[in-house]
C-alpha atoms as a PDB file:
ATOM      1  CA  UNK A   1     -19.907   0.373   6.988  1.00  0.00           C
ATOM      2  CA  UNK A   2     -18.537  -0.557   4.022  1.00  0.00           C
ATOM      3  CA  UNK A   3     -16.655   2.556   3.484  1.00  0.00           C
ATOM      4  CA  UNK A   4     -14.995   0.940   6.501  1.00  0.00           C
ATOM      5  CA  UNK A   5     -14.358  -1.903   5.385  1.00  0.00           C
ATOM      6  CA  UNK A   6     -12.567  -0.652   2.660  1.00  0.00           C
ATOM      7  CA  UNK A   7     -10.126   1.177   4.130  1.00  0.00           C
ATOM      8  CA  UNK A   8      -9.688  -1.936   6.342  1.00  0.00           C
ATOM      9  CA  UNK A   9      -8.815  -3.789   3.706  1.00  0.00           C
ATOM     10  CA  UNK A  10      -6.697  -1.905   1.856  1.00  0.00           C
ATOM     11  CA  UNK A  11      -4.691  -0.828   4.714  1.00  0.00           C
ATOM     12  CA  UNK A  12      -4.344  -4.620   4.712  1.00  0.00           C
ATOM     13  CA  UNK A  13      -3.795  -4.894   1.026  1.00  0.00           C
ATOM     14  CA  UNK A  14      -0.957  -2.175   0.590  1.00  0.00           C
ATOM     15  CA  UNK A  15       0.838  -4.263   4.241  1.00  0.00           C
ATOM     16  CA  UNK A  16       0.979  -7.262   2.100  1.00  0.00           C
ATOM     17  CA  UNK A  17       1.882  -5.356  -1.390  1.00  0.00           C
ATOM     18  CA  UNK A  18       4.786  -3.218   0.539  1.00  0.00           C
ATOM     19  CA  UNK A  19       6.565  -6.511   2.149  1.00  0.00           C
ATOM     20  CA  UNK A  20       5.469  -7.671  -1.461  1.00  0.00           C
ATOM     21  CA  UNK A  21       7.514  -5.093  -3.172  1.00  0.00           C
ATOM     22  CA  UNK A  22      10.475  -4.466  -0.278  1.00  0.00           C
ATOM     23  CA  UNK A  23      10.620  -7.292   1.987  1.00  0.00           C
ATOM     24  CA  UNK A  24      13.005  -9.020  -0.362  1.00  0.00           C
ATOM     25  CA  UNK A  25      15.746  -6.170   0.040  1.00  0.00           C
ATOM     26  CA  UNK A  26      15.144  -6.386   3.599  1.00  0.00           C
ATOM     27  CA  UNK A  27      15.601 -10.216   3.983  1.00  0.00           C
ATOM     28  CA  UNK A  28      18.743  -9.733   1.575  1.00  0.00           C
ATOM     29  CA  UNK A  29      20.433  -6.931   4.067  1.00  0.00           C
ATOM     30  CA  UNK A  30      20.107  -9.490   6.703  1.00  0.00           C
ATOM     31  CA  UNK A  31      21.432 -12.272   4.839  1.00  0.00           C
ATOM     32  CA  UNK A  32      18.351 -14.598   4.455  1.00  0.00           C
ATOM     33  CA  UNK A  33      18.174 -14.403   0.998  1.00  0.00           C
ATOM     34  CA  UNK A  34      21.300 -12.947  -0.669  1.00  0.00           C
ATOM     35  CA  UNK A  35      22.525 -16.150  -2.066  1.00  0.00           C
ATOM     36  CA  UNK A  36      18.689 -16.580  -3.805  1.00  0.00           C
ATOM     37  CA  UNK A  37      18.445 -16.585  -7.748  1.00  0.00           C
ATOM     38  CA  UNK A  38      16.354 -13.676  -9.115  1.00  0.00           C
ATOM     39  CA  UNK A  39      13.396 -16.239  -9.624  1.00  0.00           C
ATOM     40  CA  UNK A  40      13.229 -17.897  -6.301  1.00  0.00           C
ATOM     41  CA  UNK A  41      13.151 -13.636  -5.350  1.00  0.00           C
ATOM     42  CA  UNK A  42      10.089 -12.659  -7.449  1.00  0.00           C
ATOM     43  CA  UNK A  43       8.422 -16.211  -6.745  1.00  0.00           C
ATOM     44  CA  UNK A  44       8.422 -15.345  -2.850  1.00  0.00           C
ATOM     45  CA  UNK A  45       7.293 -11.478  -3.889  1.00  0.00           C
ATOM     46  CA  UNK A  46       4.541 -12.927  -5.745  1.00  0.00           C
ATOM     47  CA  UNK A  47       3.480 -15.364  -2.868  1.00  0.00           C
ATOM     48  CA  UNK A  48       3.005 -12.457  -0.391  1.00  0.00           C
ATOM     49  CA  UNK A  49       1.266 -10.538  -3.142  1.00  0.00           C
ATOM     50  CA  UNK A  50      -1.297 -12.914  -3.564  1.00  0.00           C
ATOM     51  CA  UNK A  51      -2.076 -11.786   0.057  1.00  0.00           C
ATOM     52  CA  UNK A  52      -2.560  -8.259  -1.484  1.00  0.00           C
ATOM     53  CA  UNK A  53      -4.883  -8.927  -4.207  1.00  0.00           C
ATOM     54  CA  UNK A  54      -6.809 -10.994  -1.855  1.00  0.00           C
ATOM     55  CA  UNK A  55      -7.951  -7.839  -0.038  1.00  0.00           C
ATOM     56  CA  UNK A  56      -7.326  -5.500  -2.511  1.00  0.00           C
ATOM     57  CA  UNK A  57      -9.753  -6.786  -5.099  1.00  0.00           C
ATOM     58  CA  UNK A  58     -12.708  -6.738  -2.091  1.00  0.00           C
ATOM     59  CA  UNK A  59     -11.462  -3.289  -1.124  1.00  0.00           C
ATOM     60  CA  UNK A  60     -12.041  -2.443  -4.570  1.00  0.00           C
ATOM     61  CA  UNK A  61     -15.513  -4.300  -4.868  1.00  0.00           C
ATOM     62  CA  UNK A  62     -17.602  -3.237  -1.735  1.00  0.00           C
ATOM     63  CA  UNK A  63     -15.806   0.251  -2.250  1.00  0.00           C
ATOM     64  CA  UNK A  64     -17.177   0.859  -5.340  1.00  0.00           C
ATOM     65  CA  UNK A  65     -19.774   2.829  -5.743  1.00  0.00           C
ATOM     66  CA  UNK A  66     -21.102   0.930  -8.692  1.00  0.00           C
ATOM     67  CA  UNK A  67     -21.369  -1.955  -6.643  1.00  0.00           C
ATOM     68  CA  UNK A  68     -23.243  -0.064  -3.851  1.00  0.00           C
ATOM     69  CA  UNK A  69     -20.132   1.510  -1.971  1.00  0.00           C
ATOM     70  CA  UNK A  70     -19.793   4.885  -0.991  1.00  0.00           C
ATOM     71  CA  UNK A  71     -16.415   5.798  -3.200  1.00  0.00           C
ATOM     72  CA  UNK A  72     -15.827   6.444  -7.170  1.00  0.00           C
ATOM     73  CA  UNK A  73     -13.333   4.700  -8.783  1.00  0.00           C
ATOM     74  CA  UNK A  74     -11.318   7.701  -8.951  1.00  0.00           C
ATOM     75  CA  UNK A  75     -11.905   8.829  -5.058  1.00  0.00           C
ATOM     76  CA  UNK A  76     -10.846   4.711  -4.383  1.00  0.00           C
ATOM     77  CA  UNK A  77      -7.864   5.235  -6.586  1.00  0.00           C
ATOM     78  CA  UNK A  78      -6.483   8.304  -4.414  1.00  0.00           C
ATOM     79  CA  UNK A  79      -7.618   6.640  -1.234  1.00  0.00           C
ATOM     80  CA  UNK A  80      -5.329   3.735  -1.834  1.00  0.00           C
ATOM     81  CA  UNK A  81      -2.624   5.969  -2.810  1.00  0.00           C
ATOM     82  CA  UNK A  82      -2.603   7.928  -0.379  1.00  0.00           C
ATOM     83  CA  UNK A  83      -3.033   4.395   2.275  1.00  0.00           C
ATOM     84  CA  UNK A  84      -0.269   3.161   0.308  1.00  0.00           C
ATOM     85  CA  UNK A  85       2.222   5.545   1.441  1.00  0.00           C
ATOM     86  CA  UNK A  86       1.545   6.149   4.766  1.00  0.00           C
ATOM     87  CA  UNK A  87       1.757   2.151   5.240  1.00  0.00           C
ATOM     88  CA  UNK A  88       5.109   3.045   3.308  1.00  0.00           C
ATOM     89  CA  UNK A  89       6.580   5.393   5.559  1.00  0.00           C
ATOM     90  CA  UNK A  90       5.460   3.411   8.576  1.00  0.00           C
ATOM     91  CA  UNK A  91       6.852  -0.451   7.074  1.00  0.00           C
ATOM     92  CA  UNK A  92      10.312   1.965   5.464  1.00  0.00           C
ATOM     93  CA  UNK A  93      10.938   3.190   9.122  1.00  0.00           C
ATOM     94  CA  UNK A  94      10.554  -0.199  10.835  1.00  0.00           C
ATOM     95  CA  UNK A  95      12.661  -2.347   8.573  1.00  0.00           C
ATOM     96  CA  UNK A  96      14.896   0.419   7.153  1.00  0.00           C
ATOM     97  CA  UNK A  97      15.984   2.109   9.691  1.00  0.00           C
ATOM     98  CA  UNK A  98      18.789   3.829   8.367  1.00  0.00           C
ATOM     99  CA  UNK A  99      16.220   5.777   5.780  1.00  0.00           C
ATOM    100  CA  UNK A 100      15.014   9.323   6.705  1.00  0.00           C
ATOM    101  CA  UNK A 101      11.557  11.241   6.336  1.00  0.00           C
ATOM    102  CA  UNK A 102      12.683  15.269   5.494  1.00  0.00           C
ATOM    103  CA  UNK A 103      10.288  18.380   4.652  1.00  0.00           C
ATOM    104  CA  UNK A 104       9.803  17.681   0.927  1.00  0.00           C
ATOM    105  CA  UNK A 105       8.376  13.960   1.706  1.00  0.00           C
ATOM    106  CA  UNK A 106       6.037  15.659   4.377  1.00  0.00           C
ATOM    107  CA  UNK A 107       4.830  18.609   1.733  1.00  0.00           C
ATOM    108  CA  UNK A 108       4.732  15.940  -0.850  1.00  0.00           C
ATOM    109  CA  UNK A 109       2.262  14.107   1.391  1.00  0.00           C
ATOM    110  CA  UNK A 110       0.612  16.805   2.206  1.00  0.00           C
ATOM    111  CA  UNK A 111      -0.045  17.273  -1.303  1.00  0.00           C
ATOM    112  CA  UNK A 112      -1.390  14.023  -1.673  1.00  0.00           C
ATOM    113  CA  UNK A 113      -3.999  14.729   1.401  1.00  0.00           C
ATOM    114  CA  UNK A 114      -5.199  18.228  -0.730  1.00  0.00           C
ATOM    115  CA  UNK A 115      -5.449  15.417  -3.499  1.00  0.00           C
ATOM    116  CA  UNK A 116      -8.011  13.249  -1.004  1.00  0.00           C
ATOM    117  CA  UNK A 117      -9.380  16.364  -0.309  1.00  0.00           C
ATOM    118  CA  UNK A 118     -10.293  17.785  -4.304  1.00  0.00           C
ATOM    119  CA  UNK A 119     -11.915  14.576  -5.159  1.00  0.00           C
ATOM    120  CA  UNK A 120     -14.289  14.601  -2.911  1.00  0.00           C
ATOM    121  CA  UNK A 121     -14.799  17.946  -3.259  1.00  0.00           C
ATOM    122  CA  UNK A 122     -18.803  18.316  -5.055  1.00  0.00           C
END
């Protein structure tokens, strides 16, 4: 269960950190925030990120397998990599609609899943 859990919560964590990271350009294309200064920008960033670290950090702690969780910290570090891109692609093609997924992004990914794959490899 707690591998589970884990990917739960950093599916959660990389929702928050990619409106965290991107939102901002999104809510300045449709004119919410284009007349914001740079700091009011990051401060809103930073509000949605504590979102992130608030499941991130627990991801990372009943993940662990040092903590009793089924993954290594390097196997956790490719897992949320590779989470964090598919969430990507999926939050890019909702609120950027205009941006296109070719061959080299799927090989690239595919690359990434090989990746997943060698570290758990025994």
């Amino acid at each position: 269960m707690n591998g589970i859990y884990t990917i739960l919560l950093l599916i959660m964590s990389n929702i928050f950190m990619t409106l965290a990271w991107y939102g901002h350009l999104r809510l300045q294309q449709n004119g919410t925030s284009s007349h914001w200064p740079l700091i009011g920008i990051i401060a809103f960033s930073w509000g949605i990120a504590l979102f992130e670290y608030c499941c991130q950090v627990p991801a990372n702690r009943i993940g662990f397998d040092g903590n009793g969780g089924p993954f290594s910290l390097v196997q956790l570090k490719v897992v949320q990599e590779c989470i964090s891109l598919i969430v990507f692609v999926i939050i890019a093609n909702i609120m950027f609609q205009g941006q296109s997924f070719h061959w080299n992004h799927a090989l690239a990914f595919l690359m990434l899943v090989c990746a997943v794959y060698l570290v758990f490899m025994k």
